[in-house]
N, C-alpha and C. Protein backbone atom coordinates (compact mmCIF):
# COMPACT_ATOMS: atom_id res chain seq x y z
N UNK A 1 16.87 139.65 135.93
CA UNK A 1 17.26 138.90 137.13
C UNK A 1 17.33 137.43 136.76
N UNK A 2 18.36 136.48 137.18
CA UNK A 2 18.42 135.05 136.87
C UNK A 2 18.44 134.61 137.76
N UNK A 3 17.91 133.47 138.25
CA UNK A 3 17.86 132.46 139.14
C UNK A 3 18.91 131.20 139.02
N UNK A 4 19.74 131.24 140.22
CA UNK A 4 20.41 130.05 140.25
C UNK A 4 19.56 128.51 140.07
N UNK A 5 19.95 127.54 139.36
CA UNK A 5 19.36 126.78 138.81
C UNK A 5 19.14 125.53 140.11
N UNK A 6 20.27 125.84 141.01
CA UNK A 6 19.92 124.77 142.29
C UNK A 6 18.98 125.57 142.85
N UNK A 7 18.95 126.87 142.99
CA UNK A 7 17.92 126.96 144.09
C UNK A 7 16.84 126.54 143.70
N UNK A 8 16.54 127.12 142.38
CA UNK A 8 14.84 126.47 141.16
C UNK A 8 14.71 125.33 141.78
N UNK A 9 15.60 124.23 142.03
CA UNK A 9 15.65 122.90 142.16
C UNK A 9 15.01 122.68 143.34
N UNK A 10 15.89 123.54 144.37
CA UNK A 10 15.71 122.75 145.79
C UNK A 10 14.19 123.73 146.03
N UNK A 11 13.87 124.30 145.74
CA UNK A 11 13.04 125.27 146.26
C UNK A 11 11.67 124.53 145.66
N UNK A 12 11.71 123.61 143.95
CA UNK A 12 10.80 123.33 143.95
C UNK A 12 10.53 121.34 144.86
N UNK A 13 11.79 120.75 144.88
CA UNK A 13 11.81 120.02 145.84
C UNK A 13 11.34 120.01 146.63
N UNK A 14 11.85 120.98 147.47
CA UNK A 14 10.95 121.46 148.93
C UNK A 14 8.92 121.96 149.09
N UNK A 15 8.84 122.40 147.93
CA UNK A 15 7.54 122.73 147.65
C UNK A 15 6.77 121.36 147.09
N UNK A 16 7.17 120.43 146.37
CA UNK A 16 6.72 119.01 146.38
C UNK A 16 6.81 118.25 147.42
N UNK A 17 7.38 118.56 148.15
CA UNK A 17 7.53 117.35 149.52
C UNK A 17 6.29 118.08 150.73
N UNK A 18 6.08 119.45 150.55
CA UNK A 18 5.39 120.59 151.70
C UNK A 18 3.63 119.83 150.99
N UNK A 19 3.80 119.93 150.04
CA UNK A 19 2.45 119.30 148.96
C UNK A 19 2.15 117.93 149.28
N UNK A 20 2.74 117.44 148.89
CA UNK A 20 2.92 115.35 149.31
C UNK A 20 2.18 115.53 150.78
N UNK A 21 2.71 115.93 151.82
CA UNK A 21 2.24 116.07 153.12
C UNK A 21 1.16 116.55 153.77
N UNK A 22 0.17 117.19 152.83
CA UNK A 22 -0.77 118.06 153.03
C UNK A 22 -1.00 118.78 154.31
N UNK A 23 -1.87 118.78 154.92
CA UNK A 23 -1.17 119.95 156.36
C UNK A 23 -1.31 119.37 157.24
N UNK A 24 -0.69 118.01 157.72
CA UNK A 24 -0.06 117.18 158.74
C UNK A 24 -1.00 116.35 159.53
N UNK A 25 -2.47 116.91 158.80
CA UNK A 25 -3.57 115.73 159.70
C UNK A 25 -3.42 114.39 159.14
N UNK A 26 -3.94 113.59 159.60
CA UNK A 26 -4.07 111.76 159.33
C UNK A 26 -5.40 111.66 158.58
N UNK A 27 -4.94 111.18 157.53
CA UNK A 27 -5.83 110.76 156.39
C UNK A 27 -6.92 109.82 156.90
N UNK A 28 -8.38 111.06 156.31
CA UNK A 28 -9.45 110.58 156.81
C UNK A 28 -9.94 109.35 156.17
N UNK A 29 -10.70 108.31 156.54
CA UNK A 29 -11.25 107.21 155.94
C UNK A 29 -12.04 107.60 155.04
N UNK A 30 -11.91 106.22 154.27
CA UNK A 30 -13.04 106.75 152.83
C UNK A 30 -14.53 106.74 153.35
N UNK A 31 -15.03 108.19 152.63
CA UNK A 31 -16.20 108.10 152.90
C UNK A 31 -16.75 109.23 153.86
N UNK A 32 -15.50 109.56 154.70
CA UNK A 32 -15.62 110.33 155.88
C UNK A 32 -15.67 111.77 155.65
N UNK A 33 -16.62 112.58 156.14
CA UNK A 33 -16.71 114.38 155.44
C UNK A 33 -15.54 114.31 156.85
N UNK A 34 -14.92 115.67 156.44
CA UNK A 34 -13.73 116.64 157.18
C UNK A 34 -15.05 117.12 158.18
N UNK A 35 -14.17 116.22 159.24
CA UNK A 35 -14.89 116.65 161.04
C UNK A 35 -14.56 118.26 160.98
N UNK A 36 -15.21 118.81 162.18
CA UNK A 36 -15.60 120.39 161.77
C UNK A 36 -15.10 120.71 163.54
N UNK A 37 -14.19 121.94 164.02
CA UNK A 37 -13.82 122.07 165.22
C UNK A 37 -15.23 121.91 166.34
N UNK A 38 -15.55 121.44 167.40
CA UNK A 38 -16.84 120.88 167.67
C UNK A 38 -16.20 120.89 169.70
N UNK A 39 -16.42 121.88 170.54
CA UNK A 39 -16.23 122.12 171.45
C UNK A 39 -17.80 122.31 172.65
N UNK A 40 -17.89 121.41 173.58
CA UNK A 40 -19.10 121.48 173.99
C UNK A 40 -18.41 121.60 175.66
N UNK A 41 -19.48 122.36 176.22
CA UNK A 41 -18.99 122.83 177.59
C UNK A 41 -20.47 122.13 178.62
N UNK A 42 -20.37 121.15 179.31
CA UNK A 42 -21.01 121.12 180.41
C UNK A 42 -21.52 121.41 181.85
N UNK A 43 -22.44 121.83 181.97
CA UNK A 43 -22.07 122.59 183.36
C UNK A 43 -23.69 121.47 184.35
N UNK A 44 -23.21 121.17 185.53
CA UNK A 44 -24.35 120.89 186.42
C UNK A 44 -24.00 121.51 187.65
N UNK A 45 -25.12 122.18 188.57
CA UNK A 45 -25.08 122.92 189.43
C UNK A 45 -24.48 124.01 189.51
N UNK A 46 -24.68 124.37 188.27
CA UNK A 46 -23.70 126.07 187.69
C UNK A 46 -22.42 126.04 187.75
N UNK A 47 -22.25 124.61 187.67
CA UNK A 47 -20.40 124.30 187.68
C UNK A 47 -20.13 123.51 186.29
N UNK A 48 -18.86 124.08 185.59
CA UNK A 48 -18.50 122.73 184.94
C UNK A 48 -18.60 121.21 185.46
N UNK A 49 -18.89 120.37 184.71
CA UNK A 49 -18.81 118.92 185.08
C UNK A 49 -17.53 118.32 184.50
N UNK A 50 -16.51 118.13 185.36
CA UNK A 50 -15.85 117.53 184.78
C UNK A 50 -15.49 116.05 184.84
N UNK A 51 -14.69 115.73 184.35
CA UNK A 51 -14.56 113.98 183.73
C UNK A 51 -15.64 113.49 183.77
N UNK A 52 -16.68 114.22 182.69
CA UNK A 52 -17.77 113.41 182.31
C UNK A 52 -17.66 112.59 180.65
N UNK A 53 -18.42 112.10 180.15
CA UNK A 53 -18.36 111.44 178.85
C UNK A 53 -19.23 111.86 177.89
N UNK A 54 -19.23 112.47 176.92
CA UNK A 54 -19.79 113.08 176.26
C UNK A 54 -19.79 112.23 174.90
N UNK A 55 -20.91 111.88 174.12
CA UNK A 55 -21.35 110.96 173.20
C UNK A 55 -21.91 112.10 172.25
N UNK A 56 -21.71 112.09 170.98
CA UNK A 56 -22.49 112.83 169.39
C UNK A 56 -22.93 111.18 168.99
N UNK A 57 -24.44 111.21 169.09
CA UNK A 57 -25.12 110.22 168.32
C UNK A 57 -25.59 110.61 167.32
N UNK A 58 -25.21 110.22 165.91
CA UNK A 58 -26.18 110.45 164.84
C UNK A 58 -27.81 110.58 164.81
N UNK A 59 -28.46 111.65 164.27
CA UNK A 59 -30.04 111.79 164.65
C UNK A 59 -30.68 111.11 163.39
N UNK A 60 -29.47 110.61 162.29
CA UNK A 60 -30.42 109.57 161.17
C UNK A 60 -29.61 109.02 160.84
N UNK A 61 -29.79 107.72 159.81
CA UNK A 61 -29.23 107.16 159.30
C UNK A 61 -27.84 107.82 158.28
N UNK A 62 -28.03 108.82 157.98
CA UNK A 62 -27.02 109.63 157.05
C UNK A 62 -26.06 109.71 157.12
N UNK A 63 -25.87 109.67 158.44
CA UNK A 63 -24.70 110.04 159.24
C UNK A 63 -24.12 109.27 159.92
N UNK A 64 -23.21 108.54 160.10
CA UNK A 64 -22.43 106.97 160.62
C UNK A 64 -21.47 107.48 161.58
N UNK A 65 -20.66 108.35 161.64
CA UNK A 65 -19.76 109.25 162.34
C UNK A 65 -19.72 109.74 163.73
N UNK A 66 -19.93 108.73 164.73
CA UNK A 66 -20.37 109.33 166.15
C UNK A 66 -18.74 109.81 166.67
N UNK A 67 -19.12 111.00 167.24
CA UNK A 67 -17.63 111.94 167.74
C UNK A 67 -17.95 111.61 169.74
N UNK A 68 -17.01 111.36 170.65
CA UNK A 68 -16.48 111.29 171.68
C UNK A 68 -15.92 112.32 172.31
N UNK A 69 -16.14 112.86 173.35
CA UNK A 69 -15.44 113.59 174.20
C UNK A 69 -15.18 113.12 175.63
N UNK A 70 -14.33 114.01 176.09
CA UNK A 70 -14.51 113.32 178.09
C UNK A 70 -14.05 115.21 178.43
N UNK A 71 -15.23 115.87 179.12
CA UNK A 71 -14.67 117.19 179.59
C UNK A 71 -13.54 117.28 181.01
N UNK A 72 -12.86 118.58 181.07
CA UNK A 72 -11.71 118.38 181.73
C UNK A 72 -12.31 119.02 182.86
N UNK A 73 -11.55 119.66 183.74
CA UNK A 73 -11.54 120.53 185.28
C UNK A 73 -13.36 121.61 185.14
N UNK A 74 -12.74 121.92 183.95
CA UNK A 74 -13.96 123.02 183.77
C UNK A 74 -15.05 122.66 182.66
N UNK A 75 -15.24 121.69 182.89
CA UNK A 75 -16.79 121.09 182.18
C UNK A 75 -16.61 121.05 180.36
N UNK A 76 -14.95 121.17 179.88
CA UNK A 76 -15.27 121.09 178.51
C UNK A 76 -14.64 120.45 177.85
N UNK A 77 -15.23 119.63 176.93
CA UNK A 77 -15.41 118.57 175.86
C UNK A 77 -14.66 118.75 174.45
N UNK A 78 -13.34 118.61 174.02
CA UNK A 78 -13.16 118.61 172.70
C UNK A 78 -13.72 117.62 171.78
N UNK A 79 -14.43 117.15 170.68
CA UNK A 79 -14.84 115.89 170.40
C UNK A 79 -14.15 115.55 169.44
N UNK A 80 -14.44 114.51 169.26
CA UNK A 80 -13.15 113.37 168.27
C UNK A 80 -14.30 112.52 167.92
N UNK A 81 -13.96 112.14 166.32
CA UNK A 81 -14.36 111.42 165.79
C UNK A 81 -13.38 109.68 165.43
N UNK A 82 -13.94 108.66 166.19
CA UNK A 82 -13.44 107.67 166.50
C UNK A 82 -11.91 108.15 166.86
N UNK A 83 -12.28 109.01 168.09
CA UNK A 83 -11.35 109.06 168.59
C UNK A 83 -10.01 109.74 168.70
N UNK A 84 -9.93 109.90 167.21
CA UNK A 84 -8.54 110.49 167.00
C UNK A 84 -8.92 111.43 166.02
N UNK A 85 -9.84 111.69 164.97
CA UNK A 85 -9.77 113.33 164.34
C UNK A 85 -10.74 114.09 164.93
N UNK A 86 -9.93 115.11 165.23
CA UNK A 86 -10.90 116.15 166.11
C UNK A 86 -11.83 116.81 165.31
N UNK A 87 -13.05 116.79 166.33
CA UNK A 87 -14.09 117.97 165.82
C UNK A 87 -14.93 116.81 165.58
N UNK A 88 -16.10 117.20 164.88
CA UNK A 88 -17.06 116.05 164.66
C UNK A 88 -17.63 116.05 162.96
N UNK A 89 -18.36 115.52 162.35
CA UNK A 89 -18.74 115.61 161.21
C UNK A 89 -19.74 116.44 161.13
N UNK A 90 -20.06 117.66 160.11
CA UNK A 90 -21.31 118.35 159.87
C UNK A 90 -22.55 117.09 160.02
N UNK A 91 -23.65 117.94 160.94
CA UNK A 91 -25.13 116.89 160.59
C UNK A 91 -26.03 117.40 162.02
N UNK A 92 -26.52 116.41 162.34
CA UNK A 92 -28.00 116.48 163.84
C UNK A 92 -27.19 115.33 164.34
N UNK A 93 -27.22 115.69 165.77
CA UNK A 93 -26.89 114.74 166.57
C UNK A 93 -27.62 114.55 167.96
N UNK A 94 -27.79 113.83 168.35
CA UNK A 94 -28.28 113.62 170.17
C UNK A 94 -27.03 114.17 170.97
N UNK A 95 -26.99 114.49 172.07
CA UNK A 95 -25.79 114.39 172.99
C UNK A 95 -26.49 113.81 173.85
N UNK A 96 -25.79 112.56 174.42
CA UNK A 96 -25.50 111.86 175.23
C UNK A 96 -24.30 112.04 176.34
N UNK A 97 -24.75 112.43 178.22
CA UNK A 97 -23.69 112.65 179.19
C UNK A 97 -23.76 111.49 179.95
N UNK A 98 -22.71 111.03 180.32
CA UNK A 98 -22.64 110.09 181.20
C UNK A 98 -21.30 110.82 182.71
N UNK A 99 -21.44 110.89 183.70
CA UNK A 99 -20.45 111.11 184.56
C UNK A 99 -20.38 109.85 185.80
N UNK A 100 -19.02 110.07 186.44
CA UNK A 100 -18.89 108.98 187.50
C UNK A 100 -19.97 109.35 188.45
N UNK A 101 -20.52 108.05 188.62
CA UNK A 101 -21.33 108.13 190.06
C UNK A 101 -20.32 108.15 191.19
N UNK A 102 -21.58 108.39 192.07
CA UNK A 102 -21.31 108.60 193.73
C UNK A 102 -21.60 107.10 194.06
N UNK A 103 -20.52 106.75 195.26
CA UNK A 103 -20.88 105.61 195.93
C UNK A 103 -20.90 105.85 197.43
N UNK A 104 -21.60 105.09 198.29
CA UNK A 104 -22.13 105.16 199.19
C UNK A 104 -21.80 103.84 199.86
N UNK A 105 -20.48 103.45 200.37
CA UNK A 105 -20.28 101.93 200.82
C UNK A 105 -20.77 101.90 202.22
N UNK A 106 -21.71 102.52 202.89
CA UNK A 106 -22.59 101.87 203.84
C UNK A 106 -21.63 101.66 205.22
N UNK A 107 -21.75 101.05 206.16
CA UNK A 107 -20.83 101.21 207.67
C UNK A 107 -19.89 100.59 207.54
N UNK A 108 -19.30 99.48 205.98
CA UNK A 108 -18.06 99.48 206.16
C UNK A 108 -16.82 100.02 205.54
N UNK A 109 -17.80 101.01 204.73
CA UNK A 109 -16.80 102.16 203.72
C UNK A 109 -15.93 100.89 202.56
N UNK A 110 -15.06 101.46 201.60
CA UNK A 110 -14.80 101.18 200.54
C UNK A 110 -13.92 100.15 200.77
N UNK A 111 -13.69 98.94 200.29
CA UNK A 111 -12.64 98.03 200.48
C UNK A 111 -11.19 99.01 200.13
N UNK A 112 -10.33 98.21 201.36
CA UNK A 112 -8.93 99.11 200.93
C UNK A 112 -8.30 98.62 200.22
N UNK A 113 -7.29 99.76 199.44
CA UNK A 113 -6.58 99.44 197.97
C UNK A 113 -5.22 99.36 198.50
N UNK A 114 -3.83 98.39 198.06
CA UNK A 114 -3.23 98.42 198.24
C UNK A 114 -2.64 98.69 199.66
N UNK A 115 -3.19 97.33 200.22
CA UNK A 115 -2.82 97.29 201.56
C UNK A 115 -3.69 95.57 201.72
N UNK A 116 -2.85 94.02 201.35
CA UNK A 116 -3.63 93.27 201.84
C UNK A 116 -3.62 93.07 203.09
N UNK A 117 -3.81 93.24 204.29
CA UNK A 117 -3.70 93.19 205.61
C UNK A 117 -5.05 94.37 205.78
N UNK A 118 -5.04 94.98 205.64
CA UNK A 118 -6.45 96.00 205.83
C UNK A 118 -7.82 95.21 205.12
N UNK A 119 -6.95 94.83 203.68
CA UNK A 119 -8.49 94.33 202.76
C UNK A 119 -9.01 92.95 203.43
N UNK A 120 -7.58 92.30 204.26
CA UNK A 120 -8.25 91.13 204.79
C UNK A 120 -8.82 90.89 206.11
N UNK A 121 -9.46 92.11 207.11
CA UNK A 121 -9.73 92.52 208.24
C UNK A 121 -11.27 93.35 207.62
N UNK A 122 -10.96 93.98 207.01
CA UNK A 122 -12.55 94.20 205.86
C UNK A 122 -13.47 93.05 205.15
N UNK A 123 -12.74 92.05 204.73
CA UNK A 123 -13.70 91.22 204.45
C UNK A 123 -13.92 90.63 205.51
N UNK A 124 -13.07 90.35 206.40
CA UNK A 124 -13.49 89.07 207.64
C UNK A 124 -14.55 89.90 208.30
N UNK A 125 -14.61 91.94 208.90
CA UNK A 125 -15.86 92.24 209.13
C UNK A 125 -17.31 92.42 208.10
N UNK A 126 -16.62 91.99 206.88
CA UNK A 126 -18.11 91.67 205.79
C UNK A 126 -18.60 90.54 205.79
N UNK A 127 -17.71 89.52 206.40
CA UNK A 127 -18.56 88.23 206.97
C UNK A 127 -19.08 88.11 207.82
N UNK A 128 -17.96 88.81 209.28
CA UNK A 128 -19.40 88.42 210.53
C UNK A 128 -20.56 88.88 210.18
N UNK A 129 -20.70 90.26 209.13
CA UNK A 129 -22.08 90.65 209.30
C UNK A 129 -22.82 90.16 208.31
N UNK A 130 -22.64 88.83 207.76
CA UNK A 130 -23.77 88.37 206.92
C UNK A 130 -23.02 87.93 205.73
N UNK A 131 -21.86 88.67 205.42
CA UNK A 131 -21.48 87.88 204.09
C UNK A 131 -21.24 88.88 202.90
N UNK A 132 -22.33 90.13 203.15
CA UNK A 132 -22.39 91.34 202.13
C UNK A 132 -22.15 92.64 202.49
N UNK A 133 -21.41 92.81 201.93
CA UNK A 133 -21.05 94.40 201.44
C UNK A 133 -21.94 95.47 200.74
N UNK A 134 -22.61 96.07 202.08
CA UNK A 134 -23.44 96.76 201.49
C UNK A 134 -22.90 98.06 200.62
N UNK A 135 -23.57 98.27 199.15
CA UNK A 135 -23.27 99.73 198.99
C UNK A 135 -24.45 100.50 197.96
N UNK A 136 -24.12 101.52 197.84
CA UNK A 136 -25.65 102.09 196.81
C UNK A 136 -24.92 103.09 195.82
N UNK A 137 -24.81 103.07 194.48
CA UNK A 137 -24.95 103.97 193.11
C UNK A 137 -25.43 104.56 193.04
N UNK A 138 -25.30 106.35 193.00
CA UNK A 138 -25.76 107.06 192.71
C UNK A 138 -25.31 108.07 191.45
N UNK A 139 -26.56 108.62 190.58
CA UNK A 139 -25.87 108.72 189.33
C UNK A 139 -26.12 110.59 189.52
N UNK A 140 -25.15 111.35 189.65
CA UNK A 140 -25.43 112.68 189.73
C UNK A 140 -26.18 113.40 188.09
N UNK A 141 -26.07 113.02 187.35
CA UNK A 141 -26.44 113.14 185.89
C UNK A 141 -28.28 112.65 185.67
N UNK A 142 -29.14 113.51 185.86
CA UNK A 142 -30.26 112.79 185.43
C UNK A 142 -30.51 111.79 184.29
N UNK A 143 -30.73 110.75 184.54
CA UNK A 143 -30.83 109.84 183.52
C UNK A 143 -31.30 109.94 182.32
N UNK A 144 -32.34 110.78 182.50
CA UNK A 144 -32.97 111.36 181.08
C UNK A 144 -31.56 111.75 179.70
N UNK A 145 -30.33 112.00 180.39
CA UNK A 145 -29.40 112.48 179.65
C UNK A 145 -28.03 111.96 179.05
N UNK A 146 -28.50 110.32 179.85
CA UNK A 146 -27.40 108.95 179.87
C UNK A 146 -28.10 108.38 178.77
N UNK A 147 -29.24 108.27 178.16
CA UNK A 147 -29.16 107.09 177.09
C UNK A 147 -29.82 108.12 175.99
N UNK A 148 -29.39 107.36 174.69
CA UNK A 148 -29.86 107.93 172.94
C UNK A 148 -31.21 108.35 172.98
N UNK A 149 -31.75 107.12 173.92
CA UNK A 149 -33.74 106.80 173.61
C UNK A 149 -34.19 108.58 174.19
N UNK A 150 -33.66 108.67 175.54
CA UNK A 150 -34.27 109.95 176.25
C UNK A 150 -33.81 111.16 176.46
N UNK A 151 -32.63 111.38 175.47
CA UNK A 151 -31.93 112.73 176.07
C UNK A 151 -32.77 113.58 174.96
N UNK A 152 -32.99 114.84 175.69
CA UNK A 152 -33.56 116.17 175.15
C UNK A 152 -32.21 116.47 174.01
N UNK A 153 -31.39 116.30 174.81
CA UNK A 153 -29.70 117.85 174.03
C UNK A 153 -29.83 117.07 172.41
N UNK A 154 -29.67 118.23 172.25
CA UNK A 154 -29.47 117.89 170.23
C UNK A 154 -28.39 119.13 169.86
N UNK A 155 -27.49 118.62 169.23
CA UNK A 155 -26.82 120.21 168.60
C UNK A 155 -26.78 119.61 167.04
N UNK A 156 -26.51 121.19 166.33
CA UNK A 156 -26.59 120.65 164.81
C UNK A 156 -24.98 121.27 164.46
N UNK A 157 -23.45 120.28 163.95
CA UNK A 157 -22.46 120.39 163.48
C UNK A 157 -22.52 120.94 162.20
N UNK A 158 -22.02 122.06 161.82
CA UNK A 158 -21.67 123.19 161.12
C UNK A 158 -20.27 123.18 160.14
N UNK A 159 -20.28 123.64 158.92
CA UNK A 159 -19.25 123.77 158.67
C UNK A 159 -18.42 125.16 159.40
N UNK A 160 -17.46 124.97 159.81
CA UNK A 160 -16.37 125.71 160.86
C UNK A 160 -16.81 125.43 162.21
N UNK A 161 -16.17 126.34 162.79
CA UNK A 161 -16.40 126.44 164.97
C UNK A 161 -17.34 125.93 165.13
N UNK A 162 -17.77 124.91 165.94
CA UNK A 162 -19.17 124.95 166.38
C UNK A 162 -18.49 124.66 167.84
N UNK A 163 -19.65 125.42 168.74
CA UNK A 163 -19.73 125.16 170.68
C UNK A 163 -20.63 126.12 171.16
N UNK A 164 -21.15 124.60 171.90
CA UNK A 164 -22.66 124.80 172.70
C UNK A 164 -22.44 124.18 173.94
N UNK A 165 -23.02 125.10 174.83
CA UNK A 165 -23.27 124.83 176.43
C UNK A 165 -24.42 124.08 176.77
N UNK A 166 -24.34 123.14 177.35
CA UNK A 166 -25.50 122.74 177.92
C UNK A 166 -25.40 122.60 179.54
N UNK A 167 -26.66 122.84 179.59
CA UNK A 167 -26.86 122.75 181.57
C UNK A 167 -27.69 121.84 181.98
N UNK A 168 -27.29 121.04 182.74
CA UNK A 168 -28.08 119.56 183.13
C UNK A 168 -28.85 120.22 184.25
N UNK A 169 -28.67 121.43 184.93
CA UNK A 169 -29.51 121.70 185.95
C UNK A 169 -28.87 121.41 187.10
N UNK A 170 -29.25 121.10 187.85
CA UNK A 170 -28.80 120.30 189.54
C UNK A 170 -28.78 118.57 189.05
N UNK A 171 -27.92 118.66 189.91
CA UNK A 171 -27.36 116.89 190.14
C UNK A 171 -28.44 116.30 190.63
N UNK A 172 -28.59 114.70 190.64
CA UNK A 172 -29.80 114.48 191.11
C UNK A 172 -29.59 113.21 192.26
N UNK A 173 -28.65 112.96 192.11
CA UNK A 173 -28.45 111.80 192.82
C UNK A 173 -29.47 110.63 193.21
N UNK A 174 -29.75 110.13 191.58
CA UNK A 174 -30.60 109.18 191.94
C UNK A 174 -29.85 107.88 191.97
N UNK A 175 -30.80 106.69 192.53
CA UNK A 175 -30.05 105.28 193.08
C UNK A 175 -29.85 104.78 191.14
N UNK A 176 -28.82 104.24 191.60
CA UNK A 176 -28.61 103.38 190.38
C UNK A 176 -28.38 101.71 189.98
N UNK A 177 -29.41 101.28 189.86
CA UNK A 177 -29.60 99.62 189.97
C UNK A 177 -27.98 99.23 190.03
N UNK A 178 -27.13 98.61 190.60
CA UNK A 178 -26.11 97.96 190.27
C UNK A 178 -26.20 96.08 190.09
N UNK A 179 -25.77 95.66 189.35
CA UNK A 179 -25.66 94.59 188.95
C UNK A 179 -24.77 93.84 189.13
N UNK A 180 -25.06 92.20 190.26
CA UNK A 180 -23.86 91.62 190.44
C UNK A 180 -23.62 90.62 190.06
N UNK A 181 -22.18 90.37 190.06
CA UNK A 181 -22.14 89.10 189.16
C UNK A 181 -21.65 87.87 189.77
């Protein structure tokens, strides 16, 4: 059997250029181990949580690589490492949740959006009554689970699949200092 000598050609052409390209991910930074598929599912009040923020903190120095998520409708988290390569790096990590609080704008409800004629009949009744706009933060996420120092959740990243559920329990709706400026 003989082989036409263009095809030899184009065929090995084509197989140097498929090579050159390696398999279409974005070249990891130096230094960086190949993030590992890394899927985490949140649930509070036996529900997914969704559009919450999900943080992989390194549990030592070894490891520099913190991966990001934000879960969708149904409480789950793809993570990304700075963002853009998915999955996270093999190692120990903290998880860190953060979700939107609840607000509570008090008897004169939320300033209105896109409408100045409403927003300016809202502030003039936030002046007769004193000047302030009362409102109160509430964080449905026990706090224990918002900062590095106090969260229990730890998962350990694996080479291949890794996904773990965690359950925050019931919401807690505690007040949340707000800070003004």
């Amino acid at each position: 059997m003989t082989l036409n000598w263009k095809y030899a050609v184009a065929f090995s052409a084509a197989f140097a250029l498929v090579a050159s390209l390696g398999c279409g991910g974005k070249k990891l930074p130096d230094g960086m181990p190949k993030p590992q598929p890394t899927t985490l599912t949140i649930t509070l009040d036996g529900k997914g949580l969704a559009d919450a923020n999900v943080t992989l903190i390194p549990a030592d120095d070894s490891n520099q690589w913190t991966a990001l998520g934000q879960t969708d409708g149904s409480g789950v988290a793809e993570m990304k490492v700075d963002g853009q390569y998915k999955g996270a790096v093999p190692g120990e990590y903290k998880v860190v949740i953060s979700a939107k609080d609840e607000v509570d704008y008090g008897e004169f409800g939320p300033p209105p959006k896109d409408d100045p004629i409403a927003l300016e009949k809202w502030s003039y009744a936030v002046e007769e009554s004193g000047g302030v706009a009362q409102f109160k933060r509430y964080s449905l996420v026990a706090p224990e689970f918002t900062a590095v120092e106090t969260t229990p959740l730890t998962i350990t990243v694996k080479e291949g699949k890794n996904a773990e559920t965690f359950d925050l329990g019931a919401s807690t709706r505690e007040e949340v200092e707000v800070e003004v400026k």
